[in-house]
C-alpha atoms as a PDB file:
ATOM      1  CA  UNK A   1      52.744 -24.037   9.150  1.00  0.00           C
ATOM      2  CA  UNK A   2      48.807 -24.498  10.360  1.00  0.00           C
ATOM      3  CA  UNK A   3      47.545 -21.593  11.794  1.00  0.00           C
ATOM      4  CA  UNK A   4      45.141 -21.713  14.972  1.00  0.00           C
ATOM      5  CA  UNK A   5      42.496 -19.415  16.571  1.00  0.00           C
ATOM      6  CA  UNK A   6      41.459 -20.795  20.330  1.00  0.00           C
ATOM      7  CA  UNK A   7      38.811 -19.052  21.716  1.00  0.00           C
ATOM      8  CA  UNK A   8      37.968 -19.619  25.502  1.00  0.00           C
ATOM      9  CA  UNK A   9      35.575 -18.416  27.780  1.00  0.00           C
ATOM     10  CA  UNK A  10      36.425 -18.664  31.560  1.00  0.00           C
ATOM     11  CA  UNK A  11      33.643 -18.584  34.073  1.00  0.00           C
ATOM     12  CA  UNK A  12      32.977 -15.269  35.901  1.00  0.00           C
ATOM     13  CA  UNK A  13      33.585 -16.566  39.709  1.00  0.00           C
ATOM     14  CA  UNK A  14      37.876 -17.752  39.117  1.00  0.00           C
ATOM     15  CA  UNK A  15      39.488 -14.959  40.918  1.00  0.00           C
ATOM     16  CA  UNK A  16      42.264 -12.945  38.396  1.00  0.00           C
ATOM     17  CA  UNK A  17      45.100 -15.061  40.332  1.00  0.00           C
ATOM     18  CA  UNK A  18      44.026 -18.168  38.968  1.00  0.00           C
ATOM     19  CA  UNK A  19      42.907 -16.652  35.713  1.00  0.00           C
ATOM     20  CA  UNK A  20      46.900 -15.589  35.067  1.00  0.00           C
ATOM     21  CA  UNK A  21      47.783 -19.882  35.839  1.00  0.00           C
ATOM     22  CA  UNK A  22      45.239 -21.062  33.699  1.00  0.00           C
ATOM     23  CA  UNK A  23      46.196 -18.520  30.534  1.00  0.00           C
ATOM     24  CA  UNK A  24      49.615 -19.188  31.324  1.00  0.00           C
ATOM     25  CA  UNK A  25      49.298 -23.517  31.537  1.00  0.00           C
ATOM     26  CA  UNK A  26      47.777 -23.500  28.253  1.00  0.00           C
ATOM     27  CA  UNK A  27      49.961 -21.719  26.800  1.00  0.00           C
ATOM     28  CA  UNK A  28      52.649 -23.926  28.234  1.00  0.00           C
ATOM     29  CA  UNK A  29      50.773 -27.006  26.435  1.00  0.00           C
ATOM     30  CA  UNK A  30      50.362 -25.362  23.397  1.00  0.00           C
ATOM     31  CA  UNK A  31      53.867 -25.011  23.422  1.00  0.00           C
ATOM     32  CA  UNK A  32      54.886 -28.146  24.361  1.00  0.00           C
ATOM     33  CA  UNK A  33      53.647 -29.609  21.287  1.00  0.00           C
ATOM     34  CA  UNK A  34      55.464 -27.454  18.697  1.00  0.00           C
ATOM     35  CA  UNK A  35      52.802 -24.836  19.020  1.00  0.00           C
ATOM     36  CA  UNK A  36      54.273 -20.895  18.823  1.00  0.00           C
ATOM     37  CA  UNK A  37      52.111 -18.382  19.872  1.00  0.00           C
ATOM     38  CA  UNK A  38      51.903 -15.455  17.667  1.00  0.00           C
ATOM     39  CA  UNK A  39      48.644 -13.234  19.340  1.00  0.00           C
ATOM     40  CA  UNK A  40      46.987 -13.231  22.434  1.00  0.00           C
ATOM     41  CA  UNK A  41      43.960 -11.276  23.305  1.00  0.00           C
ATOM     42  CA  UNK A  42      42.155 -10.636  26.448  1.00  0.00           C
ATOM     43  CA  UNK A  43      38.445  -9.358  25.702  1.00  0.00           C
ATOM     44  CA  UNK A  44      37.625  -9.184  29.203  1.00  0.00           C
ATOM     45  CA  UNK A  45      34.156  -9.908  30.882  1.00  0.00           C
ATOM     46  CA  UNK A  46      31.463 -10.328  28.199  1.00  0.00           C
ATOM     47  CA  UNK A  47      28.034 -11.068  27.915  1.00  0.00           C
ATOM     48  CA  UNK A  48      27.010 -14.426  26.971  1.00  0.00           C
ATOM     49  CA  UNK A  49      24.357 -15.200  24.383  1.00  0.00           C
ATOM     50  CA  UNK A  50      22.427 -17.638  26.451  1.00  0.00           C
ATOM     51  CA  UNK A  51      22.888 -18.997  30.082  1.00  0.00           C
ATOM     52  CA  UNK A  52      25.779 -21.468  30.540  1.00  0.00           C
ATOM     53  CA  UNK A  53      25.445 -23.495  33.781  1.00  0.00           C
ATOM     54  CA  UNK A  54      23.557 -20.649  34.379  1.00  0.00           C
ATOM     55  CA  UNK A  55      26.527 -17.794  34.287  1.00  0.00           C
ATOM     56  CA  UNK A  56      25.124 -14.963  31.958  1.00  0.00           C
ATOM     57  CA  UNK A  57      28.711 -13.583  31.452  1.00  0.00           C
ATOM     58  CA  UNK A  58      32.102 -15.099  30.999  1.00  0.00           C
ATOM     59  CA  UNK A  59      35.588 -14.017  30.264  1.00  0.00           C
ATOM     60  CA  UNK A  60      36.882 -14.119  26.880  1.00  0.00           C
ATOM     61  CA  UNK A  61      40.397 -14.953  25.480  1.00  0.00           C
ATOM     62  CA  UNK A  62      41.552 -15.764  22.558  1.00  0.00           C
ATOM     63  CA  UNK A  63      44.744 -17.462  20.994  1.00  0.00           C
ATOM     64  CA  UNK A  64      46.440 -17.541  17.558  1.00  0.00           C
ATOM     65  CA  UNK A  65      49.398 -20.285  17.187  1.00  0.00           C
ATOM     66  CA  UNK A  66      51.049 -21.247  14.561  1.00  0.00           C
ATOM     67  CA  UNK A  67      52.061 -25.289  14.332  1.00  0.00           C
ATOM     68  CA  UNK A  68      52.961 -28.366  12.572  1.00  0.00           C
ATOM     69  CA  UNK A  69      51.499 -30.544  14.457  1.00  0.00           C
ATOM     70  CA  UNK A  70      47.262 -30.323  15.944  1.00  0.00           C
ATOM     71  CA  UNK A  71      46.742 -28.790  19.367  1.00  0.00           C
ATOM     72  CA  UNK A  72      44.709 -32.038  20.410  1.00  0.00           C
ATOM     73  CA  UNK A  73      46.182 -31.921  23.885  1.00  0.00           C
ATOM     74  CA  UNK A  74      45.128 -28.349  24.518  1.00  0.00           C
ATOM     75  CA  UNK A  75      41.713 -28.974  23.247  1.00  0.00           C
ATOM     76  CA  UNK A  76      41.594 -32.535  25.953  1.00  0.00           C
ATOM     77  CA  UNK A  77      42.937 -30.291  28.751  1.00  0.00           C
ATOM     78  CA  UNK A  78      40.162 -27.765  28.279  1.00  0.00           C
ATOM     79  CA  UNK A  79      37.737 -29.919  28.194  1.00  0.00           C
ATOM     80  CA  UNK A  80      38.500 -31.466  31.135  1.00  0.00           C
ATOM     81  CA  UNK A  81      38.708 -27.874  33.088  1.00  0.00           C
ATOM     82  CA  UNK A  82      35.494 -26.674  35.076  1.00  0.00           C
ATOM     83  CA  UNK A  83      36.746 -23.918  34.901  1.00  0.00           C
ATOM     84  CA  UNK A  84      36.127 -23.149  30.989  1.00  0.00           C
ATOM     85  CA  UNK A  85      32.390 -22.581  29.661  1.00  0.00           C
ATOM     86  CA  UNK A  86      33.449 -23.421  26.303  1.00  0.00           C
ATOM     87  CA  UNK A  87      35.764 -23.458  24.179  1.00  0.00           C
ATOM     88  CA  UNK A  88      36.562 -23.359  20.401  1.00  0.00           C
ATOM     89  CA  UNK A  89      39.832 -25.047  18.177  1.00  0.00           C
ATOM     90  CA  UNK A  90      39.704 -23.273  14.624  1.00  0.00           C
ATOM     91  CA  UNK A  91      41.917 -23.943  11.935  1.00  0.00           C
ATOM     92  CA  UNK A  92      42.630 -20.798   9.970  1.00  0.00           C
ATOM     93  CA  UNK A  93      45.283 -21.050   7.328  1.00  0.00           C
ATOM     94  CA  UNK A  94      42.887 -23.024   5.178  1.00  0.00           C
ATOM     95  CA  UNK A  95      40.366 -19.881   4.638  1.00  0.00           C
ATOM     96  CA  UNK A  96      43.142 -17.735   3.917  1.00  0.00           C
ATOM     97  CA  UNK A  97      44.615 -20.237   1.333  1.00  0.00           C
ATOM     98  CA  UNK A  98      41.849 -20.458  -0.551  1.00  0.00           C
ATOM     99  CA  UNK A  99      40.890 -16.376  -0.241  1.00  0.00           C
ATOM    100  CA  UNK A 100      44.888 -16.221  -2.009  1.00  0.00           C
ATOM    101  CA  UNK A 101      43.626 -18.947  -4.195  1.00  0.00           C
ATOM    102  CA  UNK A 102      40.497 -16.933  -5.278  1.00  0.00           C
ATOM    103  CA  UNK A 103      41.924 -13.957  -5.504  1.00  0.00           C
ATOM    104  CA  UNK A 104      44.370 -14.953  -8.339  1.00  0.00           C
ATOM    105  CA  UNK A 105      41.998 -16.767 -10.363  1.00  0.00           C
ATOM    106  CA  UNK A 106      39.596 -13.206  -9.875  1.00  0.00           C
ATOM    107  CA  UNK A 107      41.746 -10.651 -10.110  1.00  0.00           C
ATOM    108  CA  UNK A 108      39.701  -7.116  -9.634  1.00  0.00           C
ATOM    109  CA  UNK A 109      38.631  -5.885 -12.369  1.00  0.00           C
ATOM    110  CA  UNK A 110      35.976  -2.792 -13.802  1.00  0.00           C
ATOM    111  CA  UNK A 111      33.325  -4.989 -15.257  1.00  0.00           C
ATOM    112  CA  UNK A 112      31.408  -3.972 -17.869  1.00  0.00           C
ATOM    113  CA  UNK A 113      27.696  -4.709 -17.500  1.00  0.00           C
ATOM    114  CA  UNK A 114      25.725  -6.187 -20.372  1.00  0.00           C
ATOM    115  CA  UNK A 115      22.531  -4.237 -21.783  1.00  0.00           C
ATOM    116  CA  UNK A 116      19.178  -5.646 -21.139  1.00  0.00           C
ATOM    117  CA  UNK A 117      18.305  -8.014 -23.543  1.00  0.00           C
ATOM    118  CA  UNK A 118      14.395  -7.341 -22.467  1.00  0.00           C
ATOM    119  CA  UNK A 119      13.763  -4.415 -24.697  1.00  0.00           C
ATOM    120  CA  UNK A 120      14.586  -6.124 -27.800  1.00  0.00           C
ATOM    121  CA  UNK A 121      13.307  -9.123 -26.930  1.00  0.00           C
ATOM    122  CA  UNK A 122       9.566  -7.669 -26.509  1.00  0.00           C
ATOM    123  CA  UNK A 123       9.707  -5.361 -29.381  1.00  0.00           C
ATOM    124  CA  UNK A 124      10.974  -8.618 -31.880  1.00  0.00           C
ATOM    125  CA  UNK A 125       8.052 -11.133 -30.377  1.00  0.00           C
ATOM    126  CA  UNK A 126       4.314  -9.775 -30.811  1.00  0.00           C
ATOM    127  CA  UNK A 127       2.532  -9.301 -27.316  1.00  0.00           C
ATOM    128  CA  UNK A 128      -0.289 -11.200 -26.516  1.00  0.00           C
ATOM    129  CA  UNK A 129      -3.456  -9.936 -27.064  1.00  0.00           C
ATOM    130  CA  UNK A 130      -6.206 -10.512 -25.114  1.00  0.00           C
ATOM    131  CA  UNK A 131      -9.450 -13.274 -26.428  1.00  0.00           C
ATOM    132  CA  UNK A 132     -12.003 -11.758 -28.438  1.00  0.00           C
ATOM    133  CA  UNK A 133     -14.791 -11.361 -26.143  1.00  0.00           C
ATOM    134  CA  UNK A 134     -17.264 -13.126 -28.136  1.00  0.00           C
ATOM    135  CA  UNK A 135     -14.568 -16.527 -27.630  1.00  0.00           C
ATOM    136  CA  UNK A 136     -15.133 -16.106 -24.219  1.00  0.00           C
ATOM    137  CA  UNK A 137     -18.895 -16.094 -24.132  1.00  0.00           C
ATOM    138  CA  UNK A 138     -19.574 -19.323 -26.272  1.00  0.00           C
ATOM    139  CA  UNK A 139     -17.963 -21.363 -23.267  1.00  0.00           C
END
């Protein structure tokens, strides 16, 4: 099973009404393609980080499914809604695969940290002294 994270945001003027249709439509297409949704989270009016068709806040929501198949159909749907500011399709299952993967390989463990090897290396090589001055002055 793939595991998705859709984050929308909805622009500030669609009246709460039509807020619960849209939420509820793409959930309905998300399902329709195998999709099951495991979390849904309403963040509520937010500020944006720059103007978008010159809104300066939007309404968040985000979506977690789980699927077999790709949620291509909910990502053409959005699109095409004027409704939406933007809108964002990530695949998760793949960072957490390879955090499992890492972690095995890595177990935790106390690491011991290696001395310095600075301190013996200056006292074993001789430091550079300086040029005699009288070198300098026959230049």
């Amino acid at each position: 099973m793939r595991t998705y994270e859709v984050l929308f945001i909805l622009s500030p003027q669609v009246p709460e009404e039509e807020t619960g249709t849209l939420i509820t439509d793409f959930k309905r297409v998300a399902e329709t393609t195998g999709a099951k949704l495991t979390n849904e989270e309403a963040w509520g009016r937010r500020r944006l980080a720059y103007p978008i068709h010159k809104f300066t806040e939007g309404n968040y929501h985000l979506f977690v499914f789980e699927s077999d198949g790709s949620l291509s159909e909910l990502d053409r749907r959005m699109k095409n809604s004027d409704r939406i500011l933007r809108h964002m399709i990530v695949r998760t299952d793949l960072d957490h695969k390879r955090a499992d993967k890492l972690a095995k390989r890595n177990p935790k463990k106390e690491r011991i940290r290696p001395a310095p090897a600075f301190p013996a290396a200056a006292e074993a090589a001789p430091a550079m002294a300086p040029a005699p001055p009288e070198a300098e002055g026959e230049r």
